[in-house]
C-alpha atoms as a PDB file:
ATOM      1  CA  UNK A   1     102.112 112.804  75.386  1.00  0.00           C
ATOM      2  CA  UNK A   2     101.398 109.076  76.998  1.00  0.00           C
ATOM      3  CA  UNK A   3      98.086 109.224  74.425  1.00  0.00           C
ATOM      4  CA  UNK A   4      99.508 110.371  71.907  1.00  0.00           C
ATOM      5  CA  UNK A   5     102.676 107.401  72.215  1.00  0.00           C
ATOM      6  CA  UNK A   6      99.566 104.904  72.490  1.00  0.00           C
ATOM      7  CA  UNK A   7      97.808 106.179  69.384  1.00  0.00           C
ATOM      8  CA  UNK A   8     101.311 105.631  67.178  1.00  0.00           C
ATOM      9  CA  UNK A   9     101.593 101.861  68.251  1.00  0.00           C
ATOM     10  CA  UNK A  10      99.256  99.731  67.328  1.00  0.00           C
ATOM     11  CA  UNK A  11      99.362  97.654  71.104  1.00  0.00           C
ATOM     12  CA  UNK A  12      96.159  95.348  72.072  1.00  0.00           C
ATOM     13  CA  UNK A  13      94.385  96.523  75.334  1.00  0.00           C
ATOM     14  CA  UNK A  14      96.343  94.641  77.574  1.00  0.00           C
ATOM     15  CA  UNK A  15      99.264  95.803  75.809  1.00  0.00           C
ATOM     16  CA  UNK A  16      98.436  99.156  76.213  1.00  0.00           C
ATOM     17  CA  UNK A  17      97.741  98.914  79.982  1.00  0.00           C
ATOM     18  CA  UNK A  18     101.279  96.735  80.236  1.00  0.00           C
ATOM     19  CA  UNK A  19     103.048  99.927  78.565  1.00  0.00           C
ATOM     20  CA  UNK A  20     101.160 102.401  80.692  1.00  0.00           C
ATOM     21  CA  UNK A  21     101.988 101.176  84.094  1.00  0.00           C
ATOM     22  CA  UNK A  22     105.624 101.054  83.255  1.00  0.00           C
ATOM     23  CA  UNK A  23     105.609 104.313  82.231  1.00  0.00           C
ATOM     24  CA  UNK A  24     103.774 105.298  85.417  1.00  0.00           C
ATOM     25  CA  UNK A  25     105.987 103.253  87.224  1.00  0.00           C
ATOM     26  CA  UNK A  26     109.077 105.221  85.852  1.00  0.00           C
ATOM     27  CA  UNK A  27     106.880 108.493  87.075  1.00  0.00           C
ATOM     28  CA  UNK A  28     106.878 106.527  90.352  1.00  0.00           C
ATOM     29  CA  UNK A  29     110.626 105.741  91.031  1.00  0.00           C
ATOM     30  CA  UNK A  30     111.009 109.973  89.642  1.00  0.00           C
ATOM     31  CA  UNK A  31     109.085 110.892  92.592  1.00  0.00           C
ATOM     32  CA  UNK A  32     106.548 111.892  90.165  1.00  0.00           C
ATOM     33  CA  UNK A  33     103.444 110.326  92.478  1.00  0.00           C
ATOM     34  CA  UNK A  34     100.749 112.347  91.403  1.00  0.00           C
ATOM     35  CA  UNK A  35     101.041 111.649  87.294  1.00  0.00           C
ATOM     36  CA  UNK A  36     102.293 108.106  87.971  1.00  0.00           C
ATOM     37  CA  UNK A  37      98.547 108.088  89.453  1.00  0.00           C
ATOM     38  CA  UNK A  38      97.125 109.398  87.099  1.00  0.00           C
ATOM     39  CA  UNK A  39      99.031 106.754  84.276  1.00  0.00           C
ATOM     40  CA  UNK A  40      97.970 104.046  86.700  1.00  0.00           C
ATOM     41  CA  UNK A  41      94.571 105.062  86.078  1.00  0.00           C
ATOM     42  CA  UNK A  42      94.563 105.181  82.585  1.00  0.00           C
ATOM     43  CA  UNK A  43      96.196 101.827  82.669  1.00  0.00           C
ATOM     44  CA  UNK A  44      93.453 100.843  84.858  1.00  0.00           C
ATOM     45  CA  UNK A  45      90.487 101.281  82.025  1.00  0.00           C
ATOM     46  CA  UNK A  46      92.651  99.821  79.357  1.00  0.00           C
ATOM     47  CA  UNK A  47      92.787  96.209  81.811  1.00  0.00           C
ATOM     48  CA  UNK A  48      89.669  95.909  82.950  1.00  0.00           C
ATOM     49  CA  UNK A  49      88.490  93.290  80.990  1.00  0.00           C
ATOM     50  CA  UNK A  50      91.634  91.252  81.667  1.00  0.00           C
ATOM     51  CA  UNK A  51      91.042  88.398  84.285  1.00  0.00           C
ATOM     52  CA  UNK A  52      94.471  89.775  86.744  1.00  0.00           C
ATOM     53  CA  UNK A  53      95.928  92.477  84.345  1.00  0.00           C
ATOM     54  CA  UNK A  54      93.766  95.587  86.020  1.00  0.00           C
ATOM     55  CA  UNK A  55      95.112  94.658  89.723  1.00  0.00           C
ATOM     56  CA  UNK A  56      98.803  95.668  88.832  1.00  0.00           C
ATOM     57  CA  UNK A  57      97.470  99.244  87.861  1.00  0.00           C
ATOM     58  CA  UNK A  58      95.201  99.386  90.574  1.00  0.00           C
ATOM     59  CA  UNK A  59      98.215  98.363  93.187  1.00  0.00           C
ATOM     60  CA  UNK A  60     100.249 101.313  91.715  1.00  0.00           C
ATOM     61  CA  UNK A  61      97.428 104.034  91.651  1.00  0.00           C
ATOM     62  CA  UNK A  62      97.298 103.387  95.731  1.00  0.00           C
ATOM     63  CA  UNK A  63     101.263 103.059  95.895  1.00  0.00           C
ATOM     64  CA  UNK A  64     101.341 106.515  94.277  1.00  0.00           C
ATOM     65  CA  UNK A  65      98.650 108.221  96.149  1.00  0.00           C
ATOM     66  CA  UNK A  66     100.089 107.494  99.387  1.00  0.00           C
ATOM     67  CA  UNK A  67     103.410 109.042  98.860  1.00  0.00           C
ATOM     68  CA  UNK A  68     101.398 111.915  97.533  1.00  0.00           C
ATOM     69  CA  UNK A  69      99.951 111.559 100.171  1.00  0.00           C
ATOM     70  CA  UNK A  70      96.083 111.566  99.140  1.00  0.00           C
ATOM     71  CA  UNK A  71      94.933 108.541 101.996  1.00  0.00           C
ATOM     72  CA  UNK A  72      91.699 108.984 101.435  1.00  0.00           C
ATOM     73  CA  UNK A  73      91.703 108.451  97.753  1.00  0.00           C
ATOM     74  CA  UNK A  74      94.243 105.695  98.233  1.00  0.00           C
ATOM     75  CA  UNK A  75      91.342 103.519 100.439  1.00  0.00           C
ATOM     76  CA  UNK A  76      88.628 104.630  97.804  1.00  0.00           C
ATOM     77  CA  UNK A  77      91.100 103.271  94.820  1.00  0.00           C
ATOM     78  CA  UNK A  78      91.515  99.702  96.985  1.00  0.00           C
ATOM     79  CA  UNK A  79      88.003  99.738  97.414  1.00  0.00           C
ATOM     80  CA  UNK A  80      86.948  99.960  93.918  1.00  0.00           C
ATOM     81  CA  UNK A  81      89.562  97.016  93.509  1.00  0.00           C
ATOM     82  CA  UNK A  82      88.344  94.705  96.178  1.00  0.00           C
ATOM     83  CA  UNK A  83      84.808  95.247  94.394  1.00  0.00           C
ATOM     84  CA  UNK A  84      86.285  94.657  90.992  1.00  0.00           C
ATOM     85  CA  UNK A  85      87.427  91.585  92.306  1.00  0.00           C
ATOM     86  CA  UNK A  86      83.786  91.089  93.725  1.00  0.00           C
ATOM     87  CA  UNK A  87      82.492  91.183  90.637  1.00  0.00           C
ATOM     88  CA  UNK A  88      85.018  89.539  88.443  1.00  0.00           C
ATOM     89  CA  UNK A  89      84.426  86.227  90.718  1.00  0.00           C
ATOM     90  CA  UNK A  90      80.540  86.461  90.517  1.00  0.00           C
ATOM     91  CA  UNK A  91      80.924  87.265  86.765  1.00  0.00           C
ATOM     92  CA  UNK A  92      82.796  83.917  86.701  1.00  0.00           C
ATOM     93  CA  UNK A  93      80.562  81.748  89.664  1.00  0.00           C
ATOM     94  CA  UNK A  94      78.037  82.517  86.414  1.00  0.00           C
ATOM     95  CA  UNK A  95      80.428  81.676  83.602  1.00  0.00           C
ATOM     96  CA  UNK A  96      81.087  78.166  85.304  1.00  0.00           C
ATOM     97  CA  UNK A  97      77.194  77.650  85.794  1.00  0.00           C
ATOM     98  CA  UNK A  98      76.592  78.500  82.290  1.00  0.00           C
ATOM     99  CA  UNK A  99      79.330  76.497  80.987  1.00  0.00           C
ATOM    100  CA  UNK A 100      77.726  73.306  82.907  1.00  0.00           C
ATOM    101  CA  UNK A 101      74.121  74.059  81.411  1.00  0.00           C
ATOM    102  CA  UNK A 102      76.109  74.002  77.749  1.00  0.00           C
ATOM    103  CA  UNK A 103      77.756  70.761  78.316  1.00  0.00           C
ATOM    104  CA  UNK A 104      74.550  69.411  79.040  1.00  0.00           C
ATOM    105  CA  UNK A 105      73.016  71.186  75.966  1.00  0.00           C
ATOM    106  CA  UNK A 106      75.568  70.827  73.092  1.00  0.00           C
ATOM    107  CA  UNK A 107      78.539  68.635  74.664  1.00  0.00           C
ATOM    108  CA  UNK A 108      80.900  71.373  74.501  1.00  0.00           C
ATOM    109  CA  UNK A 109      82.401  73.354  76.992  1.00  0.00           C
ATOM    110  CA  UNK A 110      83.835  76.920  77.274  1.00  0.00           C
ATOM    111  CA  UNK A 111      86.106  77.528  80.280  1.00  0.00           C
ATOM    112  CA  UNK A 112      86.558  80.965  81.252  1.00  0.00           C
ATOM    113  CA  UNK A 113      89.648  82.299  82.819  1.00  0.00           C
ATOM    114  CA  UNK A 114      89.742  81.931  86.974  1.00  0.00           C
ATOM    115  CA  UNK A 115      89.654  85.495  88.019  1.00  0.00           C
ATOM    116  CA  UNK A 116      91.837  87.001  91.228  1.00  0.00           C
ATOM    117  CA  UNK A 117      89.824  85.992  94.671  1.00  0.00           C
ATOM    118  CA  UNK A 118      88.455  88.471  96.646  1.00  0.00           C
ATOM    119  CA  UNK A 119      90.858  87.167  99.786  1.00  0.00           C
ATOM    120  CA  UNK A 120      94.039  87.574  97.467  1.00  0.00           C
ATOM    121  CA  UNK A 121      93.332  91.143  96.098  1.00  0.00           C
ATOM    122  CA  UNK A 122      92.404  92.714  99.945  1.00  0.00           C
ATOM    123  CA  UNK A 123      94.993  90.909 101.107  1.00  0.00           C
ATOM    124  CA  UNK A 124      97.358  92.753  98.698  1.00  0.00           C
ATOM    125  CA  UNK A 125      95.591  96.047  99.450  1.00  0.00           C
ATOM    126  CA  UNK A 126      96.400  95.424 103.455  1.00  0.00           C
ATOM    127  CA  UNK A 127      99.944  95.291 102.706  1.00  0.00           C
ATOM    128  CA  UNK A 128      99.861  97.909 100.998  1.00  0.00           C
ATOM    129  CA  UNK A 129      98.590 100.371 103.632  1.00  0.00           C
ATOM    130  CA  UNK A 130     100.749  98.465 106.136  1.00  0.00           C
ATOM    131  CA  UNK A 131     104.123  99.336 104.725  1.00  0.00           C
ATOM    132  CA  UNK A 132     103.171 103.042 104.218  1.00  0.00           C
ATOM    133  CA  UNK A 133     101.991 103.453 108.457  1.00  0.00           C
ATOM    134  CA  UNK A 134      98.304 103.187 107.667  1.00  0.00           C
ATOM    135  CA  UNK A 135      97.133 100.753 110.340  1.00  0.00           C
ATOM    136  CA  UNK A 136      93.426 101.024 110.264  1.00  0.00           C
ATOM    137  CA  UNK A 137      93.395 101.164 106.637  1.00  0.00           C
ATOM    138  CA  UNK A 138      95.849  97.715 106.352  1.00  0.00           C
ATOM    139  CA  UNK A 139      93.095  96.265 109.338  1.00  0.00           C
ATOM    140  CA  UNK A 140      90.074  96.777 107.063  1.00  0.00           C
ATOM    141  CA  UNK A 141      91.443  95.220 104.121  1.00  0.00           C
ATOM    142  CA  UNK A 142      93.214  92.359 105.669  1.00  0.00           C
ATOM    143  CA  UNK A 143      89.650  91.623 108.249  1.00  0.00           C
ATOM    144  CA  UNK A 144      87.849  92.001 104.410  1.00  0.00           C
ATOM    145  CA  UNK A 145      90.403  89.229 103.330  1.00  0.00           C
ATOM    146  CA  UNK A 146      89.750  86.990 106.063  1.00  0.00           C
ATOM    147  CA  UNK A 147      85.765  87.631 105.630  1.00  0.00           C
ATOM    148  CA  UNK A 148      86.063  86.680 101.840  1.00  0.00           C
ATOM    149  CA  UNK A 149      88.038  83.246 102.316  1.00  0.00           C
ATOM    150  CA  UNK A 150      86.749  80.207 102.963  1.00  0.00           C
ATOM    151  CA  UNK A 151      89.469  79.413 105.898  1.00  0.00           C
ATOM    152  CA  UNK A 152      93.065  80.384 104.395  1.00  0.00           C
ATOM    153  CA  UNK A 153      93.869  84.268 104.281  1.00  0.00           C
ATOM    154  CA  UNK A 154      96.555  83.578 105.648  1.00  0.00           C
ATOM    155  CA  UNK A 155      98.951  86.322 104.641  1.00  0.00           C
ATOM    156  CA  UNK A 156      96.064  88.633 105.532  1.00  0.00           C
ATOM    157  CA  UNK A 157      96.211  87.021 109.365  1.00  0.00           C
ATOM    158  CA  UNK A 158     100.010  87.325 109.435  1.00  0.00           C
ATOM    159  CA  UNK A 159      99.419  91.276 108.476  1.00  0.00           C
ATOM    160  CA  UNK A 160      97.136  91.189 111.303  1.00  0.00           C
ATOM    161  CA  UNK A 161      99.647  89.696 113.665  1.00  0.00           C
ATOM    162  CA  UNK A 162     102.070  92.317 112.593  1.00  0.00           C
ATOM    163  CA  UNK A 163     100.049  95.137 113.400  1.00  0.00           C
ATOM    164  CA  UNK A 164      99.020  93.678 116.938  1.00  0.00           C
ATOM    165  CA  UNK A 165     102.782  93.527 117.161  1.00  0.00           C
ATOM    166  CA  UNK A 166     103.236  97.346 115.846  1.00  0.00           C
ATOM    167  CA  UNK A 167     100.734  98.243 118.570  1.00  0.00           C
ATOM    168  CA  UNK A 168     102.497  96.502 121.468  1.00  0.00           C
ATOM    169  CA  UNK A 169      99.571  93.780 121.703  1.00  0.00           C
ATOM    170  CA  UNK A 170     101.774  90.663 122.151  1.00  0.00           C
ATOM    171  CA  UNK A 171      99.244  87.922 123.000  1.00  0.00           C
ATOM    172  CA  UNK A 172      96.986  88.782 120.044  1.00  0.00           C
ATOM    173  CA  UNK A 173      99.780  88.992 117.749  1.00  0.00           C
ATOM    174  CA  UNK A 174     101.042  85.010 118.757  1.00  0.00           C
ATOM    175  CA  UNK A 175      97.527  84.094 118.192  1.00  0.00           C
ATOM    176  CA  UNK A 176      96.908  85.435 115.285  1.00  0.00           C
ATOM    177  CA  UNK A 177      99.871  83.708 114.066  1.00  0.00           C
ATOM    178  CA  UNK A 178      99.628  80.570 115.207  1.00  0.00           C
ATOM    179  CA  UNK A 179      96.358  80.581 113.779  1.00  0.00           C
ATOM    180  CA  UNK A 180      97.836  81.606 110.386  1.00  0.00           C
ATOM    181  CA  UNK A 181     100.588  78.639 111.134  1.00  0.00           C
ATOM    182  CA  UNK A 182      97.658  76.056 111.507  1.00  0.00           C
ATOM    183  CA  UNK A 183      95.668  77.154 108.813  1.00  0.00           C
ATOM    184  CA  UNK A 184      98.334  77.283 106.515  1.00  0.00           C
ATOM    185  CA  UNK A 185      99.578  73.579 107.254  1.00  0.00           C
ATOM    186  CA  UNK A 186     103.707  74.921 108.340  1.00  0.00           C
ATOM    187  CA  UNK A 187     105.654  72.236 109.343  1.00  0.00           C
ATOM    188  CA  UNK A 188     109.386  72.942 110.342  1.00  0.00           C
END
């Protein structure tokens, strides 16, 4: 039926994946977790090629399979988007080194669009898996956050604070956010 809509409308790719993650999203506020999975999906391979566009249907493929709840699949989904993002950022590191060699070359200059970082999209899968009880899940992606960036993370060490707090580990959870305080430059 959701093919079938797609085929009537004449919709560019991202358009398509747009219109398929708020129908999957509709599945989702149903209770409908396992289709709205499978619609995220689908949006998925219509946004790939988009520069942000494919995170938002990756995002709701894990929302939906933990309320299923299908864990397992959810951390293989978040994954598959923290290496997307992986290789969106080395497909672009190349873009940019390209893009030097042709000013050099011809005096013109092609600049490609700034994909998602690697820190921003584990990040995003931590919180994820936090706010659904999945603690070591939410550590792996917000430690992979940390890993990725170059000194900020940030919101990926205030996740980390939280769950120190959730398991009762007080002096950890201070440090890790003062150290998300200093990174971050707060002032009060």
């Amino acid at each position: 039926l959701v093919n079938q809509a797609l085929s009537d409308v004449a919709l560019t790719r991202a358009e398509q994946s747009r219109w398929l993650s708020l129908v999957a999203d509709s599945e989702f506020k149903r209770g409908r977790f396992r289709e709205a999975a499978q619609i995220h999906l689908q949006a998925a391979i219509h946004s790939m090629s988009h520069s942000s566009l494919w995170l938002r249907s990756h995002i709701g493929q894990v929302r939906a399979l933990l309320k299923v709840p299908q864990v397992e699949d959810a951390v293989t989904i978040a994954h598959q988007a923290v290496a997307v993002a992986e290789a969106k950022m080395a497909e672009f590191d190349k873009q940019v080194c390209q893009a030097n060699k042709n000013l050099q070359v011809s005096g013109s200059l092609r600049i490609p669009p700034v994909p998602l970082r690697v820190s921003i999209v584990a990040t995003r899968m931590g919180y994820l898996f936090l706010q659904e009880g999945e603690p070591e899940a939410a550590s792996e992606f917000f430690e992979k956050a940390i890993q990725s960036s170059k000194g900020g993370a940030n919101r990926a060490r205030q996740g980390m604070a939280q769950l120190a707090l959730a398991r009762g580990d007080y002096g950890a959870a201070v440090n890790l956010s003062a150290d998300a305080i200093r990174r971050g430059g707060f002032k009060a």
